[in-house]
C-alpha atoms as a PDB file:
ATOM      1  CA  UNK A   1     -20.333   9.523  30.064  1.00  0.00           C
ATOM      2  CA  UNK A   2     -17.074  11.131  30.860  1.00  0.00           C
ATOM      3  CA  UNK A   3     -14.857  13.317  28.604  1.00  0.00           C
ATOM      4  CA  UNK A   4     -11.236  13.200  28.481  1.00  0.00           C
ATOM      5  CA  UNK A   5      -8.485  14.971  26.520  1.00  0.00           C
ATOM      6  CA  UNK A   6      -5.972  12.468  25.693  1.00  0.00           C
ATOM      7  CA  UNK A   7      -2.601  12.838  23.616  1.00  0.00           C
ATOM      8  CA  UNK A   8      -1.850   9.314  21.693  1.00  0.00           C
ATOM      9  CA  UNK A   9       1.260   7.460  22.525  1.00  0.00           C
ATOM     10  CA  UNK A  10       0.163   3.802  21.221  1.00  0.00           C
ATOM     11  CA  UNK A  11      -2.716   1.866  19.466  1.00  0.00           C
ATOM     12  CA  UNK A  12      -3.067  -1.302  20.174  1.00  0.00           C
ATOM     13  CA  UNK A  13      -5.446  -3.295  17.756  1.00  0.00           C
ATOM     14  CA  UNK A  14      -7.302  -6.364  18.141  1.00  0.00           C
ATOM     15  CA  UNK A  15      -5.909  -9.612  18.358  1.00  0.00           C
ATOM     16  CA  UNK A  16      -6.776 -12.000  15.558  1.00  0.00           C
ATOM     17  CA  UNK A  17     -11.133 -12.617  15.725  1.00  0.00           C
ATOM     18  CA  UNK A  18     -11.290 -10.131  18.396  1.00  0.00           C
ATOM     19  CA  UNK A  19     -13.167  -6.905  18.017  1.00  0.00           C
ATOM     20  CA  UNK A  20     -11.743  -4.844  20.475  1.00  0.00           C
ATOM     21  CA  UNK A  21      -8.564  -2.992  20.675  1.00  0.00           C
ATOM     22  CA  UNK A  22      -7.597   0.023  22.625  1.00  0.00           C
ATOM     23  CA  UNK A  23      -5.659   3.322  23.245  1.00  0.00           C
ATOM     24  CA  UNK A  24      -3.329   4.128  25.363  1.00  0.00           C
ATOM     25  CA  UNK A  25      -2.343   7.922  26.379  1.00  0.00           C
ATOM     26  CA  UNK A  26       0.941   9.905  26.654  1.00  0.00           C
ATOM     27  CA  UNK A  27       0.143   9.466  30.433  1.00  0.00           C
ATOM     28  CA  UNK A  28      -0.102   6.112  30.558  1.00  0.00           C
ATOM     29  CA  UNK A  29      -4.230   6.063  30.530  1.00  0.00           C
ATOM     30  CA  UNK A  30      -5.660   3.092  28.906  1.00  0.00           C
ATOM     31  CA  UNK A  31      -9.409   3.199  26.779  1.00  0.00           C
ATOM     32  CA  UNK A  32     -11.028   0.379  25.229  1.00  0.00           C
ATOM     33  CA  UNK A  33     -12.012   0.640  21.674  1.00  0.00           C
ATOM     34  CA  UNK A  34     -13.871  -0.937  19.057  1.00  0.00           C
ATOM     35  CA  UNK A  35     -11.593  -2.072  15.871  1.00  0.00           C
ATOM     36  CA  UNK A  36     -13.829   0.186  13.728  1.00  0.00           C
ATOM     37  CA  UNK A  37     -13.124   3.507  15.808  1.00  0.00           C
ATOM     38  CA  UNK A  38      -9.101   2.840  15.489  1.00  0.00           C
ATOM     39  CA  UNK A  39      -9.105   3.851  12.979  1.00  0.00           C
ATOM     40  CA  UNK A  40      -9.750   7.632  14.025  1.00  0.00           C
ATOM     41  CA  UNK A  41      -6.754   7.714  16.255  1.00  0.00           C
ATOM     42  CA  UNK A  42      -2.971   8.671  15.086  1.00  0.00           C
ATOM     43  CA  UNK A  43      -0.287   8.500  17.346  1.00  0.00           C
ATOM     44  CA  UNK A  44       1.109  11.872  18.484  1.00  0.00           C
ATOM     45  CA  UNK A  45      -2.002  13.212  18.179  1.00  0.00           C
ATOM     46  CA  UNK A  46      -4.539  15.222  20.484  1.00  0.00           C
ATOM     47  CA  UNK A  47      -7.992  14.713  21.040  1.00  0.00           C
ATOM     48  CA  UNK A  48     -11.130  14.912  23.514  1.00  0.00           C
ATOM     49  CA  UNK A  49     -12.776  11.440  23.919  1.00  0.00           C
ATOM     50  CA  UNK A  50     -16.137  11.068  24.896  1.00  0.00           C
ATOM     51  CA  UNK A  51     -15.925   7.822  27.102  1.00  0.00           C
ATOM     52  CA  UNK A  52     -18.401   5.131  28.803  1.00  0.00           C
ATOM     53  CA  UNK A  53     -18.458   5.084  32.847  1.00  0.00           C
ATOM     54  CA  UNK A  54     -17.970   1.762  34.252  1.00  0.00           C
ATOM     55  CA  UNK A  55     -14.791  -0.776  35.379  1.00  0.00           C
ATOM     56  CA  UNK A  56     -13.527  -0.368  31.836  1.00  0.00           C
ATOM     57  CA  UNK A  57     -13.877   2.596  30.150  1.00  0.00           C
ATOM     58  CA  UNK A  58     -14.229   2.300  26.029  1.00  0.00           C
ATOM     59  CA  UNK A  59     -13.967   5.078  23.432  1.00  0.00           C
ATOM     60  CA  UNK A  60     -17.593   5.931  22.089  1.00  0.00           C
ATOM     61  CA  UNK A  61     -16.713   8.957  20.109  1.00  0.00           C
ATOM     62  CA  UNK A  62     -13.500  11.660  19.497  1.00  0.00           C
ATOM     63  CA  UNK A  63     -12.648  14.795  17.989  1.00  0.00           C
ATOM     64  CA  UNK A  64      -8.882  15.990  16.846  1.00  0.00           C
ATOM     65  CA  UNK A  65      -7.757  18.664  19.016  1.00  0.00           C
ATOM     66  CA  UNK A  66      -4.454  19.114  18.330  1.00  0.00           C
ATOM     67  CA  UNK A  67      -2.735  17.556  15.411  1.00  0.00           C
ATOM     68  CA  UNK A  68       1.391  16.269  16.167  1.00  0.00           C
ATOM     69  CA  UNK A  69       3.997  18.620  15.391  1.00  0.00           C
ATOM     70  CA  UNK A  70       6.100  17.354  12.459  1.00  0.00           C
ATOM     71  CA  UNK A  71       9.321  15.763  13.678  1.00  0.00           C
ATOM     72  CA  UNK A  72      12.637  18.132  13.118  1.00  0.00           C
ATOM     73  CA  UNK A  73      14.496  15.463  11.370  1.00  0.00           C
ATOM     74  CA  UNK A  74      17.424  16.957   9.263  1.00  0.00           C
ATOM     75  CA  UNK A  75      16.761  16.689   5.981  1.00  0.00           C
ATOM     76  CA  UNK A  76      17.639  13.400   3.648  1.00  0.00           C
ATOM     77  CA  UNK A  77      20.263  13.801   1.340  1.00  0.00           C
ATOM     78  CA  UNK A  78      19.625  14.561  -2.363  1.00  0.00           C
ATOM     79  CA  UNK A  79      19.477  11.264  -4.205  1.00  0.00           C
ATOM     80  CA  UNK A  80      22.573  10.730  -6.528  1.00  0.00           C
ATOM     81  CA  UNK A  81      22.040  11.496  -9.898  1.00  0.00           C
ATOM     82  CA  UNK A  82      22.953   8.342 -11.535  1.00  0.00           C
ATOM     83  CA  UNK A  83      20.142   6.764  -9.690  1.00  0.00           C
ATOM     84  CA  UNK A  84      21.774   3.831  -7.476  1.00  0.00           C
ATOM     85  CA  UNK A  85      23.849   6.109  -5.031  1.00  0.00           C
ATOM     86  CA  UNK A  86      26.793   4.344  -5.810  1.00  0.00           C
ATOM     87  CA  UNK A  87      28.996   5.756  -8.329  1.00  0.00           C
ATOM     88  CA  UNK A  88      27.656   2.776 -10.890  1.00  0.00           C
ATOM     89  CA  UNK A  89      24.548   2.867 -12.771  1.00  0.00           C
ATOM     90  CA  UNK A  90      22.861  -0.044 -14.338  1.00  0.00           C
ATOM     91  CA  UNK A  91      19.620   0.182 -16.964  1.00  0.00           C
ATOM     92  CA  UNK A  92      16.873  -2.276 -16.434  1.00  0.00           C
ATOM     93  CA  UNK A  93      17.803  -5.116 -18.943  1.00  0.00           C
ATOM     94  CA  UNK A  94      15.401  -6.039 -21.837  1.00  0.00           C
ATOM     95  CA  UNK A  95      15.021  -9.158 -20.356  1.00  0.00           C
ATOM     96  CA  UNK A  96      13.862  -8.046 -16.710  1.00  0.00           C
ATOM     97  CA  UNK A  97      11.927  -4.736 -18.391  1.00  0.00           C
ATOM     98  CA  UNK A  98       9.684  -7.438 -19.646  1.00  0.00           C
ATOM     99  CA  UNK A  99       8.927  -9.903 -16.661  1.00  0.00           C
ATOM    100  CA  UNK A 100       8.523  -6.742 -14.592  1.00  0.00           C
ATOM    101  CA  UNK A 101       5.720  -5.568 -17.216  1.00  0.00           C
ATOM    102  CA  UNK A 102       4.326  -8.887 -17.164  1.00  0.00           C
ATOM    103  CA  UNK A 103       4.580  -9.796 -13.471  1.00  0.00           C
ATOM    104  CA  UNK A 104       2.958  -6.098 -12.866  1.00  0.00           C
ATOM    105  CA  UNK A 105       0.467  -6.647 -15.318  1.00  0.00           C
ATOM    106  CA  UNK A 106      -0.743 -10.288 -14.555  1.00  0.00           C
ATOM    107  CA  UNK A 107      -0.918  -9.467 -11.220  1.00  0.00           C
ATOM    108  CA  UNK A 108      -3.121  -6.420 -11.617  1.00  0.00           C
ATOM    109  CA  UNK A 109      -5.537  -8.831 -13.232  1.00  0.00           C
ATOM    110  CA  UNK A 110      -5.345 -11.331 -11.236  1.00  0.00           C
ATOM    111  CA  UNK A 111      -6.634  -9.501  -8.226  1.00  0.00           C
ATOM    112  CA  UNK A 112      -9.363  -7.176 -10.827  1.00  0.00           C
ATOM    113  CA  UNK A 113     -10.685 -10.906 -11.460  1.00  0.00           C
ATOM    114  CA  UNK A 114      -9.821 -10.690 -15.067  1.00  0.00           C
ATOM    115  CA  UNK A 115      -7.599 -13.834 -14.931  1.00  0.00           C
ATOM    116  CA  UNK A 116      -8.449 -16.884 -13.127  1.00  0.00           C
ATOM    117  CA  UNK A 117      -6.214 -19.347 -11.447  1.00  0.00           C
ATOM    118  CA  UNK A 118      -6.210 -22.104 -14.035  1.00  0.00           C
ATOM    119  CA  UNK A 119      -3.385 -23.158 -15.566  1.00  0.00           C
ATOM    120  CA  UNK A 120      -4.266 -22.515 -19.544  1.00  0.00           C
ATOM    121  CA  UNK A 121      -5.955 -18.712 -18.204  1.00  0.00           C
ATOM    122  CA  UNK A 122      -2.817 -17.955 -17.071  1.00  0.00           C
ATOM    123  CA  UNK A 123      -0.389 -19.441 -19.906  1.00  0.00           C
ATOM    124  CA  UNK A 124      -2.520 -17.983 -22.527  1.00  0.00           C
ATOM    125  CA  UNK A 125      -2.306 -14.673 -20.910  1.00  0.00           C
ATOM    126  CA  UNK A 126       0.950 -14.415 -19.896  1.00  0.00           C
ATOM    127  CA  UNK A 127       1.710 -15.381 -23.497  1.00  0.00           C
ATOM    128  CA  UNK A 128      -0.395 -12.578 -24.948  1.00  0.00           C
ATOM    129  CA  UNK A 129       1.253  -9.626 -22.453  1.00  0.00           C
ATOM    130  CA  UNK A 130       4.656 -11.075 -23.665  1.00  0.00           C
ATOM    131  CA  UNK A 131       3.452 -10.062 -27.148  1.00  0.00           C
ATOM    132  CA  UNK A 132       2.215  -6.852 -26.157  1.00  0.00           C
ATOM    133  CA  UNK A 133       5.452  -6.140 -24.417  1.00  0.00           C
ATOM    134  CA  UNK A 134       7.507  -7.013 -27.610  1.00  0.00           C
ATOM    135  CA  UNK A 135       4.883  -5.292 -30.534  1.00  0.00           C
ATOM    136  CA  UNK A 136       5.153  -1.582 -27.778  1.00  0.00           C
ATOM    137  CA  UNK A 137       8.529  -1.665 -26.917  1.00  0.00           C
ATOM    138  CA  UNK A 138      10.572  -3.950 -28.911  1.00  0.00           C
ATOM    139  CA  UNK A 139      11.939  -7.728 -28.958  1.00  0.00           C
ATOM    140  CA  UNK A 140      14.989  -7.934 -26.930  1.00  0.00           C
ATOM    141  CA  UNK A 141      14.756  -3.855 -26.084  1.00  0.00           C
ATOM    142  CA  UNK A 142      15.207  -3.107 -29.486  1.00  0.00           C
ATOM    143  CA  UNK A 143      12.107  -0.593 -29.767  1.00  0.00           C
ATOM    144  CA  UNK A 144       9.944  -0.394 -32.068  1.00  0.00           C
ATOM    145  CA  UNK A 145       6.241   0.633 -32.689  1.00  0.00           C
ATOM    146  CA  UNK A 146       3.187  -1.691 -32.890  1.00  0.00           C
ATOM    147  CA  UNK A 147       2.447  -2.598 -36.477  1.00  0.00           C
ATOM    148  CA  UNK A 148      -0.843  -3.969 -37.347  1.00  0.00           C
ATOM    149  CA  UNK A 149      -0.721  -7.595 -39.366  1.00  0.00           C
ATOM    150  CA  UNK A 150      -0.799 -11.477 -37.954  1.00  0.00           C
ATOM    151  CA  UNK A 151       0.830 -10.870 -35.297  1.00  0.00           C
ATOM    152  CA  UNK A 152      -1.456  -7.919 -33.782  1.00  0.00           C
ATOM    153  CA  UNK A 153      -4.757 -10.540 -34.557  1.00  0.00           C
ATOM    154  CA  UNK A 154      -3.243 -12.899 -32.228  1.00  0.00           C
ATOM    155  CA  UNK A 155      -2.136 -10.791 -29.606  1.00  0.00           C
ATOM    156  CA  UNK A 156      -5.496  -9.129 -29.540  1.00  0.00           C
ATOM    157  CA  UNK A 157      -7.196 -13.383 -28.982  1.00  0.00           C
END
C-alpha cells in the first residue's frame, strides 16, 4: 500500500451499472475508486490517499489535507429592490398563487406516499388542497380567514 498526496482536479463517476469511478489529480495522476468513496473527494481539494499496489492503483482510504481556497470572484450585485431586476414588478396572481400551492403541495405527497397514482386519489385531493387554499388565503386572492361550517367538514374528508 502506497500513500500519495493528491490535489483534486476532476471526479469522474461511474458509468451507468458500473461501480467504479475514479480521480484524477492536479498533475494529471489517475486512481481508481469505488462509487461509494466519491463521495469523499471535492474538487480543489487536498488530501493524502492511501492506495493499492498493482497495474491499477484504486483509492482504499483518504484524509482532507488541505481544503480549496475560496475563489476571489467580485462580488454579485445587490438584487434590485422591486424583486425582478428590471424596473417592473409583477405580484404572483391569485390564480398562479394557488396552482403553485397545490402543485407544491401534491407533489410533496406524492413522493411522502400519501397520495397514490390513481386517478380519483389524485382528483379528490387536488380538490381538497384547492379548498384549503381558498378557506387560508382567500377565493380569487381576496383573503380571508378559515371559518369553521360545511365547508371546513368537507375540506377536512
Amino acid at each position: 500500500m502506497g500513500h500519495v498526496t493528491l490535489t483534486i482536479a476532476e471526479i469522474r463517476w461511474p458509468a451507468e451499472g458500473k461501480d467504479r469511478g475514479g480521480v484524477v489529480g492536479a498533475d494529471g495522476r489517475k486512481f481508481g475508486c469505488f462509487r461509494e468513496k466519491l463521495g469523499l473527494f471535492a474538487v480543489g481539494n487536498t488530501y493524502e490517499i492511501e492506495v493499492t499496489d498493482g497495474q491499477y492503483q484504486n483509492v482504499k482510504s483518504a484524509r482532507l489535507v488541505a481544503a480549496a481556497a475560496p475563489s476571489r470572484q467580485q462580488a454579485a450585485p445587490a438584487p434590485q429592490a422591486n424583486g425582478s431586476g428590471n424596473g417592473y414588478y409583477r405580484p404572483t396572481s391569485p390564480e398562479d398563487s394557488e396552482r403553485m400551492f397545490v402543485c407544491a403541495t401534491l407533489g410533496a405527497l406524492i413522493r411522502a406516499g400519501e397520495v397514490k397514482n390513481d386517478k380519483g386519489q389524485l382528483f379528490h385531493t387536488t380538490q381538497m388542497l384547492r379548498l384549503i387554499w381558498q378557506h387560508t388565503f382567500g377565493a380569487q386572492g381576496a383573503g380571508g380567514a378559515f371559518h369553521a361550517g360545511e365547508n371546513a367538514q368537507r375540506a377536512q374528508a
